[in-house]
C-alpha atoms as a PDB file:
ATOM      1  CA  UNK A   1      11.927  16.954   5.463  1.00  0.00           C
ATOM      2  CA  UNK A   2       8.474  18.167   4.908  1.00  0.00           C
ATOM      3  CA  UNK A   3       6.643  19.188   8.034  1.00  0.00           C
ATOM      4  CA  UNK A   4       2.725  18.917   8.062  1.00  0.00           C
ATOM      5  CA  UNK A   5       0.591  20.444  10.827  1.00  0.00           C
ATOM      6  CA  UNK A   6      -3.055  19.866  11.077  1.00  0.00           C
ATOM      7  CA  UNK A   7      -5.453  21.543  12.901  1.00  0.00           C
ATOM      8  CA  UNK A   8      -9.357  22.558  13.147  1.00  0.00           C
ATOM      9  CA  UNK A   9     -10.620  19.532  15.440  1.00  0.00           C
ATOM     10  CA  UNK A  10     -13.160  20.125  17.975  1.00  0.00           C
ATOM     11  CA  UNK A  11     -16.259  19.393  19.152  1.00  0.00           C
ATOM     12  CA  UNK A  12     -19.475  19.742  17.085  1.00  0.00           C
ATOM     13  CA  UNK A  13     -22.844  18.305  17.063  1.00  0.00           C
ATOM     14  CA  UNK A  14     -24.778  16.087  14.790  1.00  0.00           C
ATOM     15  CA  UNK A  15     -25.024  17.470  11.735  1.00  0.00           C
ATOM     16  CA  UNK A  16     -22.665  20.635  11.499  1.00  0.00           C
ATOM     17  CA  UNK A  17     -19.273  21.368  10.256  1.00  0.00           C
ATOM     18  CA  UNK A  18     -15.964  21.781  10.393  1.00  0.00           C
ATOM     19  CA  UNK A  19     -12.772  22.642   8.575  1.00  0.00           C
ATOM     20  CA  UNK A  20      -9.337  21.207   9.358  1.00  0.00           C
ATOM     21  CA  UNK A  21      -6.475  22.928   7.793  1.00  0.00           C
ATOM     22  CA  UNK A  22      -2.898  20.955   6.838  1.00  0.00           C
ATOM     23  CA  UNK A  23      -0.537  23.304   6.393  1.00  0.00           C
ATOM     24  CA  UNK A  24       3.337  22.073   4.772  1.00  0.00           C
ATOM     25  CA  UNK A  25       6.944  23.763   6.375  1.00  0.00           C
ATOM     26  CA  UNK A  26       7.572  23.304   2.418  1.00  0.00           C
ATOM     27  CA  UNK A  27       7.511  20.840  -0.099  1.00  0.00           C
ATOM     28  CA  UNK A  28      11.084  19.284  -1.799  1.00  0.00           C
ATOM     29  CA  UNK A  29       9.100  18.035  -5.038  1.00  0.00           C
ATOM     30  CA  UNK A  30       7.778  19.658  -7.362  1.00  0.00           C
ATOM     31  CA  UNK A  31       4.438  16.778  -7.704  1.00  0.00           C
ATOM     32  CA  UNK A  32       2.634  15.475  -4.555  1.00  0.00           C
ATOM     33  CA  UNK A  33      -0.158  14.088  -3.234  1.00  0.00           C
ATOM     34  CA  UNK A  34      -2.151  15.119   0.165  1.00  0.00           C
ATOM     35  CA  UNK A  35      -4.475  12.510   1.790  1.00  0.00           C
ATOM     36  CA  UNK A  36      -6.402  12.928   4.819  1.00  0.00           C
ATOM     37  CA  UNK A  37      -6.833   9.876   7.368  1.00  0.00           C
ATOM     38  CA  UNK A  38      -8.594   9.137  10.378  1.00  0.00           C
ATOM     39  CA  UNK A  39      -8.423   7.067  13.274  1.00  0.00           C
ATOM     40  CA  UNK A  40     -10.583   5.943  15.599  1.00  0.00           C
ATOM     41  CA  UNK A  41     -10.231   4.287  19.069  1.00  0.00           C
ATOM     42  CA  UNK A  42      -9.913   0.489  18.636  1.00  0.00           C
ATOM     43  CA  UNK A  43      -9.864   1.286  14.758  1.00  0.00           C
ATOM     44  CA  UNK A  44      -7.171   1.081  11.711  1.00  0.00           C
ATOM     45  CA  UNK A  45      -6.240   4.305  10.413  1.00  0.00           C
ATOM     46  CA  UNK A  46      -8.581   4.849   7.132  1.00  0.00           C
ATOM     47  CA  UNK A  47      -8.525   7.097   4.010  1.00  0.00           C
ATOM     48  CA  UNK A  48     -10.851   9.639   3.988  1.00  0.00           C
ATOM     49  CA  UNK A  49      -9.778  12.003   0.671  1.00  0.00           C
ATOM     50  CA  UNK A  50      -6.983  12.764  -1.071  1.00  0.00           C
ATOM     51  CA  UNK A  51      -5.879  15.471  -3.483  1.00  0.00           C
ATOM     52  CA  UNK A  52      -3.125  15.321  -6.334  1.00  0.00           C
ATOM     53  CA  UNK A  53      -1.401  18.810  -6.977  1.00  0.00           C
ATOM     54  CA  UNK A  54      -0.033  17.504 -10.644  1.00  0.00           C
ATOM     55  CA  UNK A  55      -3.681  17.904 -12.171  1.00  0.00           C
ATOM     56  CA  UNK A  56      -5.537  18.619  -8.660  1.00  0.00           C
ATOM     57  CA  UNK A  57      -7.678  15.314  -8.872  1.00  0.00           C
ATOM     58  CA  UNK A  58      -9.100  14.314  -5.692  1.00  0.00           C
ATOM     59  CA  UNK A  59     -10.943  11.135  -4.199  1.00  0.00           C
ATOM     60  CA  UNK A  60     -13.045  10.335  -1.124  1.00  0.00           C
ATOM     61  CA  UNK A  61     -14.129   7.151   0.906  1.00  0.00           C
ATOM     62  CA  UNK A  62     -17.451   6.094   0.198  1.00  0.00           C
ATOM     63  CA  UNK A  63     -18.286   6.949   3.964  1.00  0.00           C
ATOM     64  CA  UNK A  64     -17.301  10.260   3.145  1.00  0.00           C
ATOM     65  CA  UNK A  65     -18.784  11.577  -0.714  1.00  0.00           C
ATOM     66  CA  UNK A  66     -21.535  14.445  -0.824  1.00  0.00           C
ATOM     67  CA  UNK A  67     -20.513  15.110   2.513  1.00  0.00           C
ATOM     68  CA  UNK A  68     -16.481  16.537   2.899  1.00  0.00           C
ATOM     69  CA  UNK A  69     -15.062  18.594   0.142  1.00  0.00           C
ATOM     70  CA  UNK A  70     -10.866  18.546   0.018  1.00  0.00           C
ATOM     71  CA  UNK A  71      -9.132  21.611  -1.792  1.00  0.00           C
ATOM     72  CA  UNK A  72      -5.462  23.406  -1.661  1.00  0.00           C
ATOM     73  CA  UNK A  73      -4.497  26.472  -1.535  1.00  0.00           C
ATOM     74  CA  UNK A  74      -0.932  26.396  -3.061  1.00  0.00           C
ATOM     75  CA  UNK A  75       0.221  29.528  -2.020  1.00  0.00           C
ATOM     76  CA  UNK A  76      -0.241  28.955   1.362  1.00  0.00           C
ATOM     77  CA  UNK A  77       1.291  24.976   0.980  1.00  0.00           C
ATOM     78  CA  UNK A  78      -2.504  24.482   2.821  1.00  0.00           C
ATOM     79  CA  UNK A  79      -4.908  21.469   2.200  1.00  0.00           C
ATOM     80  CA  UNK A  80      -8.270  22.078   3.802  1.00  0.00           C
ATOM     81  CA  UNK A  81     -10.854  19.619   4.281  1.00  0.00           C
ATOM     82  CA  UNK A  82     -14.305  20.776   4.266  1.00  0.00           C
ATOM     83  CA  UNK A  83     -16.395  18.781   6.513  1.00  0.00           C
ATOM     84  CA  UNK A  84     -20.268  19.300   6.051  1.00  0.00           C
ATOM     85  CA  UNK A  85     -23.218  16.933   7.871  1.00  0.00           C
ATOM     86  CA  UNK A  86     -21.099  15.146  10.587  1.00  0.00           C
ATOM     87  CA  UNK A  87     -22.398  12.250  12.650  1.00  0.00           C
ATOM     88  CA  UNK A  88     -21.125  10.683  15.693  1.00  0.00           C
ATOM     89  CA  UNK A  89     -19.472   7.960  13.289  1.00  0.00           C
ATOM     90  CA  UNK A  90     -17.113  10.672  12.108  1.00  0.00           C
ATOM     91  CA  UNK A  91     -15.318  11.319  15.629  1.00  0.00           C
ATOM     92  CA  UNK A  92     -11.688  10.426  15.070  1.00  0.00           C
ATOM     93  CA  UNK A  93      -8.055  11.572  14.976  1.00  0.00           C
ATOM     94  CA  UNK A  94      -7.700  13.307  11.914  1.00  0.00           C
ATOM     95  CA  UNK A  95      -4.472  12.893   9.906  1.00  0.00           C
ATOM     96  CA  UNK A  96      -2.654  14.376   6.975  1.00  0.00           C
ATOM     97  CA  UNK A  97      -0.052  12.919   5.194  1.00  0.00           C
ATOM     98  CA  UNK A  98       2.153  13.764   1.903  1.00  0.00           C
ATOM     99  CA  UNK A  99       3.474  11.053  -0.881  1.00  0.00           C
ATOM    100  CA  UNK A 100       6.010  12.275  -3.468  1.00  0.00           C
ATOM    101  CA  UNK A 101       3.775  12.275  -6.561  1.00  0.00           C
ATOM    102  CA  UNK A 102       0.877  10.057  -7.164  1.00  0.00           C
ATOM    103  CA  UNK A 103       0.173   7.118  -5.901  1.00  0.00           C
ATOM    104  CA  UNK A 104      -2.680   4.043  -7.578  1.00  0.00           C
ATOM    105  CA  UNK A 105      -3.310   3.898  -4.045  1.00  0.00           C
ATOM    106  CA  UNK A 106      -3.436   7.255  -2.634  1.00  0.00           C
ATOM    107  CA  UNK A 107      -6.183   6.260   0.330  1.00  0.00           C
ATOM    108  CA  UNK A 108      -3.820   3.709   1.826  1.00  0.00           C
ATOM    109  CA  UNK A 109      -1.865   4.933   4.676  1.00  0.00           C
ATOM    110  CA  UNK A 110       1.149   2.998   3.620  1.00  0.00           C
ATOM    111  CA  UNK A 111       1.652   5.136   0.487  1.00  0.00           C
ATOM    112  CA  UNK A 112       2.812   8.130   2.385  1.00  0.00           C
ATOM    113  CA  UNK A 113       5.883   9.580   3.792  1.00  0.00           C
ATOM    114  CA  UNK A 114       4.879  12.405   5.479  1.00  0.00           C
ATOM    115  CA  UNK A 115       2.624  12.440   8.827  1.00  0.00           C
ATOM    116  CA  UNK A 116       1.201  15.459  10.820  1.00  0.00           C
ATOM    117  CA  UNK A 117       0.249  15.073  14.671  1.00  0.00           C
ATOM    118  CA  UNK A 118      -3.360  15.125  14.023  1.00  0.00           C
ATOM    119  CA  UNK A 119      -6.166  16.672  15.192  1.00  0.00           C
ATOM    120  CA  UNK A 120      -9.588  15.183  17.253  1.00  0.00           C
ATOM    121  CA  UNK A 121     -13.142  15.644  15.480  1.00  0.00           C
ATOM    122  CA  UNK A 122     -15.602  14.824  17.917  1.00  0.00           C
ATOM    123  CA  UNK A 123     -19.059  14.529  16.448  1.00  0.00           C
ATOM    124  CA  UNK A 124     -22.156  14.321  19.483  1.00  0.00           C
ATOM    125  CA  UNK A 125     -25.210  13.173  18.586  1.00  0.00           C
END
């Protein structure tokens, strides 16, 4: 099975940055898909970007454009996610997750296979 640990959560103020890091054990296929999620208390779990390693497209939630930049380093079997101008609304668990190809949907949590444990963002204002 394919393995997935996040990691980069913190703390951070209004306004700066962060990088969280998903790194795969290995992947059994040679096409997948990486999405990022986030949860926060009292909330659903929510699609924040994704990235396609068949022709490397990528997508964000509205919530989330200009701001977070996703990217792969496919050597390393590492997704980062780029996190630039944070507010307090971005404090959440932060999950990554891996589909076996592409998915129409690939910001829906129930597309995906593959969970890591997550990692807390917590944005003060």
């Amino acid at each position: 099975d394919v393995q997935l640990q996040a990691s980069g959560g913190g703390l951070v103020q209004a306004g700066g940055s962060l990088r969280l890091s998903c790194a795969a054990s290995e992947f059994a296929f040679d096409d997948y898909t990486i999405g990022w999620f986030r949860q926060a208390p009292g909330k659903e779990r929510g699609g924040v970007s994704y990235i396609s390693s068949s022709d490397g497209s990528a997508g964000y939630a509205d919530s989330v454009k200009g701001r977070f930049t996703i990217s792969s380093d496919n050597a390393k079997n590492t997704v980062y996610l780029q996190m630039n101008t944070l507010k307090p609304e971005d404090t959440a668990v932060y999950y990554c997750a891996a589909l076996d190809g592409d998915s129409y949907s690939p910001l829906k949590a129930y597309e995906y296979d593959y969970w890591g444990q997550g990692t807390l963002v917590t944005v003060s204002s």
